[in-house]
N, C-alpha and C. Protein backbone atom coordinates (compact mmCIF):
# COMPACT_ATOMS: atom_id res chain seq x y z
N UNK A 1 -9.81 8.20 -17.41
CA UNK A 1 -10.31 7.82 -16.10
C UNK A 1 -10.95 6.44 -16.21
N UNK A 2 -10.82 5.77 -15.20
CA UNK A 2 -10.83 4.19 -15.27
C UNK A 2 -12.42 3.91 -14.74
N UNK A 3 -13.68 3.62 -15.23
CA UNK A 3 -14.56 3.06 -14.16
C UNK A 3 -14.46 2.05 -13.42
N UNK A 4 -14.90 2.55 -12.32
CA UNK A 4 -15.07 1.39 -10.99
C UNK A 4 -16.66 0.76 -10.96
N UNK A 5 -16.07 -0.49 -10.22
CA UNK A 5 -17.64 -1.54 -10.37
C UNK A 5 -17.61 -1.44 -8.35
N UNK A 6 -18.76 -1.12 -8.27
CA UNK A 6 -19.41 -1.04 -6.51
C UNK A 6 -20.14 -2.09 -6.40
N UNK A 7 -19.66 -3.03 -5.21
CA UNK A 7 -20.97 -3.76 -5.52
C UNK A 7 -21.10 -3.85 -3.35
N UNK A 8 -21.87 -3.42 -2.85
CA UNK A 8 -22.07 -3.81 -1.12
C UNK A 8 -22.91 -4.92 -0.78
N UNK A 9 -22.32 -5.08 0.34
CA UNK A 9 -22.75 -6.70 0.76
C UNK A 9 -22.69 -6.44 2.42
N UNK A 10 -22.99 -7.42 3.27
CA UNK A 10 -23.43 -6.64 4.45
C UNK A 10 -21.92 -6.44 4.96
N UNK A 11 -21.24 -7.63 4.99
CA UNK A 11 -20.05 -7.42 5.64
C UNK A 11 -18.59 -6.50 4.83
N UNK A 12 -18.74 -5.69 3.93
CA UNK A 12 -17.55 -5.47 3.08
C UNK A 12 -18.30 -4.82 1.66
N UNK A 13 -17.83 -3.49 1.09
CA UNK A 13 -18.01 -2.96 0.51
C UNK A 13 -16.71 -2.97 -0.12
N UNK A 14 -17.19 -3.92 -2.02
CA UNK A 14 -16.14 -3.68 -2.60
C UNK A 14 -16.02 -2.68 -3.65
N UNK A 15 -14.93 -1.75 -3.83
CA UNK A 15 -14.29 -1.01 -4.88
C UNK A 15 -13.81 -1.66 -6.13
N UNK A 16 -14.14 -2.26 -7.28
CA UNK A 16 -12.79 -2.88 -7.78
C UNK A 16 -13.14 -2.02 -9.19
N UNK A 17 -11.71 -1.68 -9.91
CA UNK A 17 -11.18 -1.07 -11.37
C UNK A 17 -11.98 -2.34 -12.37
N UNK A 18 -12.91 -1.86 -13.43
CA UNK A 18 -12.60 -2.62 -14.90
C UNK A 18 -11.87 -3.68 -15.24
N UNK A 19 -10.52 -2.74 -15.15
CA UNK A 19 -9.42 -3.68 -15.66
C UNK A 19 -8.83 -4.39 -14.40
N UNK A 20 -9.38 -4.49 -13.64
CA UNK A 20 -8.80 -5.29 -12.11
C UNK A 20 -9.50 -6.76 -12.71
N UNK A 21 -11.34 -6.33 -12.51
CA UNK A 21 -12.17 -7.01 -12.84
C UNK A 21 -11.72 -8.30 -14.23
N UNK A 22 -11.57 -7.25 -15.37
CA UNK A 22 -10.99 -8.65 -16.12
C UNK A 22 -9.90 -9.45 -16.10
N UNK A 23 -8.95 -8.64 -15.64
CA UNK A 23 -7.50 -9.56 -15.36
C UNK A 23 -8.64 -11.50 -14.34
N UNK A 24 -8.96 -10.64 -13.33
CA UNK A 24 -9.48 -11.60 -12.31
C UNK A 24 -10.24 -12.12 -13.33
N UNK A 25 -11.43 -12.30 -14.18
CA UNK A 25 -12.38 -13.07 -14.99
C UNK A 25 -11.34 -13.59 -15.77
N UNK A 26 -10.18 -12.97 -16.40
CA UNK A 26 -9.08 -13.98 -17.35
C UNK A 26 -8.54 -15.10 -16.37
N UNK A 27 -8.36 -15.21 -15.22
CA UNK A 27 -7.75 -16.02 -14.39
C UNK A 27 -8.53 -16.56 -13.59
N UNK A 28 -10.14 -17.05 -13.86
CA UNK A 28 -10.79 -17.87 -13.36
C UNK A 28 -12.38 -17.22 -12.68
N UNK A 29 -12.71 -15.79 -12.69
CA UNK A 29 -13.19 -15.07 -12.13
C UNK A 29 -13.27 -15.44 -10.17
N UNK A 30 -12.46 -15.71 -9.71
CA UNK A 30 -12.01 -15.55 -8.30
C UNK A 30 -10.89 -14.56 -7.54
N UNK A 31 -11.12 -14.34 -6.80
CA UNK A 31 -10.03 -13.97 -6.01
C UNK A 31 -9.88 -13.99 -4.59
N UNK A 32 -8.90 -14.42 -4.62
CA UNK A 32 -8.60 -14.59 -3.06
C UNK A 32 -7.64 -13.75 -1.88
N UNK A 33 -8.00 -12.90 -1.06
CA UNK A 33 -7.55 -12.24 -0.11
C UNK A 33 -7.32 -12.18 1.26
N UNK A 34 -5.71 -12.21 1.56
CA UNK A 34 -5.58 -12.38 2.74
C UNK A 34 -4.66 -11.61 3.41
N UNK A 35 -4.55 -11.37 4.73
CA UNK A 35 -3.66 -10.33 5.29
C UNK A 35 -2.06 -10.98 5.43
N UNK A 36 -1.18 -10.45 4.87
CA UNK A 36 0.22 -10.57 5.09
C UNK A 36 1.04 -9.92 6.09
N UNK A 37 1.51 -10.57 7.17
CA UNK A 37 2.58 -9.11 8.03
C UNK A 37 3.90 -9.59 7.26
N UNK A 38 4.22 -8.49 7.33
CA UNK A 38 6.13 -7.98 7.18
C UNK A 38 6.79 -8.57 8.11
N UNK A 39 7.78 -8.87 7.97
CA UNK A 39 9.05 -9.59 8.72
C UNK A 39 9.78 -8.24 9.30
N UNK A 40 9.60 -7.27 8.70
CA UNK A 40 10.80 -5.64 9.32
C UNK A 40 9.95 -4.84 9.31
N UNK A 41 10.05 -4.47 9.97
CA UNK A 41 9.94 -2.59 10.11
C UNK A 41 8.63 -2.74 10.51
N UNK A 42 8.49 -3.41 12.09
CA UNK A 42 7.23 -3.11 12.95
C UNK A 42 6.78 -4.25 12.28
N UNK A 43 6.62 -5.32 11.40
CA UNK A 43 5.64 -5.84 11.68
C UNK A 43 4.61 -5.56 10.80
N UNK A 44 4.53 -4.62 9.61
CA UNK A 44 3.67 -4.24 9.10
C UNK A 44 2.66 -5.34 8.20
N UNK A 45 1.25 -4.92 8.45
CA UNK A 45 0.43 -6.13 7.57
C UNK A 45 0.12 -5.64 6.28
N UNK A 46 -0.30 -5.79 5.31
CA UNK A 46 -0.92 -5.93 3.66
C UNK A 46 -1.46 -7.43 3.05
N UNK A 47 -2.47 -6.54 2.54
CA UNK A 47 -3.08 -7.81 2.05
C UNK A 47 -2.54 -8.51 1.19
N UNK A 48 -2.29 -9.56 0.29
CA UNK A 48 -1.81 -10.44 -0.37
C UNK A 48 -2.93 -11.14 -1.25
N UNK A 49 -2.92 -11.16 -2.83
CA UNK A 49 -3.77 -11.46 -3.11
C UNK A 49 -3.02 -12.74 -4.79
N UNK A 50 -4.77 -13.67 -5.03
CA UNK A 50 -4.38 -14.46 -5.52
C UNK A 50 -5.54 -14.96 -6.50
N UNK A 51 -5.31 -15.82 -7.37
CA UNK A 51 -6.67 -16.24 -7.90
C UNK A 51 -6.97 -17.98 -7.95
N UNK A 52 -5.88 -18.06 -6.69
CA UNK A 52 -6.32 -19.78 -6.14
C UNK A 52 -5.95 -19.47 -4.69
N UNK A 53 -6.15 -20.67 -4.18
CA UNK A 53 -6.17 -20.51 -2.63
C UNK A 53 -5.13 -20.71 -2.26
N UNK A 54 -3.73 -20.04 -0.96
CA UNK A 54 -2.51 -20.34 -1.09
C UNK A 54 -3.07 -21.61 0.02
N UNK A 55 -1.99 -22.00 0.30
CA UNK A 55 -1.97 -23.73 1.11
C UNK A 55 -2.75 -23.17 2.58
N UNK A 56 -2.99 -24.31 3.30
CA UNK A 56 -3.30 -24.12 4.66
C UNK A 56 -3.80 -23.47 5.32
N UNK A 57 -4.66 -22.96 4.64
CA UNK A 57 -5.95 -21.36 4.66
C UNK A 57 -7.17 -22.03 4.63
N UNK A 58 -8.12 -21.78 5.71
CA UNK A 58 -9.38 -22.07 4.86
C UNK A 58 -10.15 -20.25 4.46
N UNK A 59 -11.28 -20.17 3.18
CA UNK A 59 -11.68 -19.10 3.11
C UNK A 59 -13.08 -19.22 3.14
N UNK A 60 -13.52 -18.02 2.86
CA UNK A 60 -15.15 -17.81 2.83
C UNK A 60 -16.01 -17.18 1.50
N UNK A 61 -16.71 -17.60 0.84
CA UNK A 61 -16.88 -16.13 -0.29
C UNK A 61 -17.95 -15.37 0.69
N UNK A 62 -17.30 -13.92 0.12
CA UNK A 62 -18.06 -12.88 0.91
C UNK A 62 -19.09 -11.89 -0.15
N UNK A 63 -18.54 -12.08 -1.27
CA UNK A 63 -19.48 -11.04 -2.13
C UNK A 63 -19.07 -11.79 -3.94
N UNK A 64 -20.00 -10.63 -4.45
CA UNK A 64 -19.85 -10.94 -5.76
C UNK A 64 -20.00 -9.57 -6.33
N UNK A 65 -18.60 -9.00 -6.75
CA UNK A 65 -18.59 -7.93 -7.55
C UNK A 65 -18.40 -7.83 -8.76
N UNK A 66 -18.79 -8.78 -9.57
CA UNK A 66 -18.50 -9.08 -11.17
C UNK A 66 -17.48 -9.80 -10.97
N UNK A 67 -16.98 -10.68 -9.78
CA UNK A 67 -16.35 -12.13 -9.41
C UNK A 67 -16.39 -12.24 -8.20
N UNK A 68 -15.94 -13.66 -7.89
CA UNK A 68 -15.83 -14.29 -6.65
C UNK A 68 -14.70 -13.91 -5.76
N UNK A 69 -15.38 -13.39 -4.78
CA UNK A 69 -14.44 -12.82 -3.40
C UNK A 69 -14.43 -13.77 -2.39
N UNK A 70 -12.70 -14.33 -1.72
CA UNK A 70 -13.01 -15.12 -0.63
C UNK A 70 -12.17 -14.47 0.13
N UNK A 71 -12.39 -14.30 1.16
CA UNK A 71 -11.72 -14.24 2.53
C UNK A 71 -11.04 -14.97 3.34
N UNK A 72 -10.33 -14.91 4.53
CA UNK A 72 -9.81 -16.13 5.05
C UNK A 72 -11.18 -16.60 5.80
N UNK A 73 -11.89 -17.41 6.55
CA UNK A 73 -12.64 -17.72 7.22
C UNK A 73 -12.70 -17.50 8.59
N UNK A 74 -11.16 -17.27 9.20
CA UNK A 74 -10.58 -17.03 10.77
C UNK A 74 -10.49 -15.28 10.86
N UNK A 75 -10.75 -14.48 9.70
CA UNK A 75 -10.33 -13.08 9.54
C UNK A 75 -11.45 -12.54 10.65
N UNK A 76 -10.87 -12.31 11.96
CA UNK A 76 -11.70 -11.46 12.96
C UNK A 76 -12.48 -10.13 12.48
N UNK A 77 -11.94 -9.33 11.64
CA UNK A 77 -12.65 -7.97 11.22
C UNK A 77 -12.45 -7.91 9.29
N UNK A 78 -13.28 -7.54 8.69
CA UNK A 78 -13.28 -6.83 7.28
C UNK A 78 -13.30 -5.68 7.26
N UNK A 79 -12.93 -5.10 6.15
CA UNK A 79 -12.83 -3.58 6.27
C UNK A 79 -13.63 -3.22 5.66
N UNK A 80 -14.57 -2.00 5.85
CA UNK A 80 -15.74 -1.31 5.21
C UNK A 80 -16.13 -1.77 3.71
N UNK A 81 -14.59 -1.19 3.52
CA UNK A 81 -14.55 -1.12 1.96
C UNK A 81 -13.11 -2.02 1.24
N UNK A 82 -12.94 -2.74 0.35
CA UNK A 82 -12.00 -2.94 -0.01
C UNK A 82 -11.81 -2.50 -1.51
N UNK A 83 -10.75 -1.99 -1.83
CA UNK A 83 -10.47 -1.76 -2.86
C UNK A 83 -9.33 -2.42 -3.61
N UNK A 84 -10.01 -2.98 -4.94
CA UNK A 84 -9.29 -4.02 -5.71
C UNK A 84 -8.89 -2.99 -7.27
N UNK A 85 -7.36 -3.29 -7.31
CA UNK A 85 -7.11 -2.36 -8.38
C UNK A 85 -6.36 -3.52 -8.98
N UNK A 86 -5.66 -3.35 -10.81
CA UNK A 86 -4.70 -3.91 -11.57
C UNK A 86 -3.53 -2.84 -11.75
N UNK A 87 -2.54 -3.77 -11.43
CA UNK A 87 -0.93 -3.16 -11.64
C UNK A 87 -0.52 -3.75 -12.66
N UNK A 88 0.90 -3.27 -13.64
CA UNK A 88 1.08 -3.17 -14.47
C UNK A 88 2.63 -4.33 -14.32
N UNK A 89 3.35 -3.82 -13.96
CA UNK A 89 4.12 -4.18 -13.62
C UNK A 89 4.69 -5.30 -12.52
N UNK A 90 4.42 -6.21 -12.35
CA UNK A 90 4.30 -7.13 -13.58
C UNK A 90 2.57 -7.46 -13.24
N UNK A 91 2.08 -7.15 -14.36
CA UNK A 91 0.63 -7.40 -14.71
C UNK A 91 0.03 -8.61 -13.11
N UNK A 92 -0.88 -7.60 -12.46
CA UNK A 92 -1.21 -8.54 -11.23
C UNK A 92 -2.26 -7.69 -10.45
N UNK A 93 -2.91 -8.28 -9.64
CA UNK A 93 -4.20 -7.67 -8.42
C UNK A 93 -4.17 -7.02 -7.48
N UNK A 94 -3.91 -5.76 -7.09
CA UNK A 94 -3.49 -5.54 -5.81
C UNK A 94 -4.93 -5.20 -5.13
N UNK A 95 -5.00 -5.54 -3.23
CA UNK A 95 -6.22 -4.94 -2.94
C UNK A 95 -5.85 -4.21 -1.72
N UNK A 96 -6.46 -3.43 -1.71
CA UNK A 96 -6.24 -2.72 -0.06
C UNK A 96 -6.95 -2.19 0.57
N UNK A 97 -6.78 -2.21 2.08
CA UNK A 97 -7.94 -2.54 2.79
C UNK A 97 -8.64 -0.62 3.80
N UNK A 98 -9.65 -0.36 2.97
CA UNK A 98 -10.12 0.66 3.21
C UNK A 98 -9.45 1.70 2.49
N UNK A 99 -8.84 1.54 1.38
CA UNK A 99 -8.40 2.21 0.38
C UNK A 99 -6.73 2.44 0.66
N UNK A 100 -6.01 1.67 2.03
CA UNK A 100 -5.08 1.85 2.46
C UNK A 100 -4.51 0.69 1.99
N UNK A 101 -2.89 0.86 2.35
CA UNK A 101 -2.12 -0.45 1.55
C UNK A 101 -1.91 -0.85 2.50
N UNK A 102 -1.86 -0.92 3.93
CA UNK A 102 -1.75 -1.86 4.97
C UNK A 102 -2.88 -1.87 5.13
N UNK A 103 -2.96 -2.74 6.17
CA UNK A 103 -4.26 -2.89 7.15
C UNK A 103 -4.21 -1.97 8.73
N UNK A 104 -5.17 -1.55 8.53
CA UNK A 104 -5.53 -0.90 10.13
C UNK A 104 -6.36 -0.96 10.71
């Protein structure tokens, strides 16, 4: 079983894995999160995540959970909680928003 690091802040309660945590501290201790929609099937959104800023975004840092969290700055709502996990395949950050893989 993997420990999780909690850390709350007023706007966004983050979840993130250990090993989420160091991947992100090996790659600069940042991360950056933003909502993605789908091109098919409705339209669907997911977050998209990174450990530099993609182009033509501005962001915000919102917390510090044993790294730097930014947001987009235009993001109308945050979700309670976000949860930041590490995938394996191919070794990378996934986060999702209220423990869900889209956004709702």
């Amino acid at each position: 079983m993997s420990r999780t690091r909690v850390c709350d802040h007023v706007l966004v309660r983050v979840v993130a894995s250990e090993s989420a945590v160091q991947l992100i501290e090996e790659r600069g201790g940042r991360l950056y999160v933003w909502p993605k929609r789908g091109r098919c099937c409705g339209g669907v959104t997911t977050l998209a995540t990174a450990t530099s800023p993609p182009p033509r975004t501005e962001f915000r840092r919102v917390d510090d959970a044993g790294f730097e969290l930014y947001l987009p700055s235009a993001l109308a709502r945050v979700p309670d909680e976000l949860h930041v996990e590490q995938r394996r395949f191919p070794r990378r950050v996934e986060a999702y928003w209220n423990g869900c893989a889209w956004v709702v």
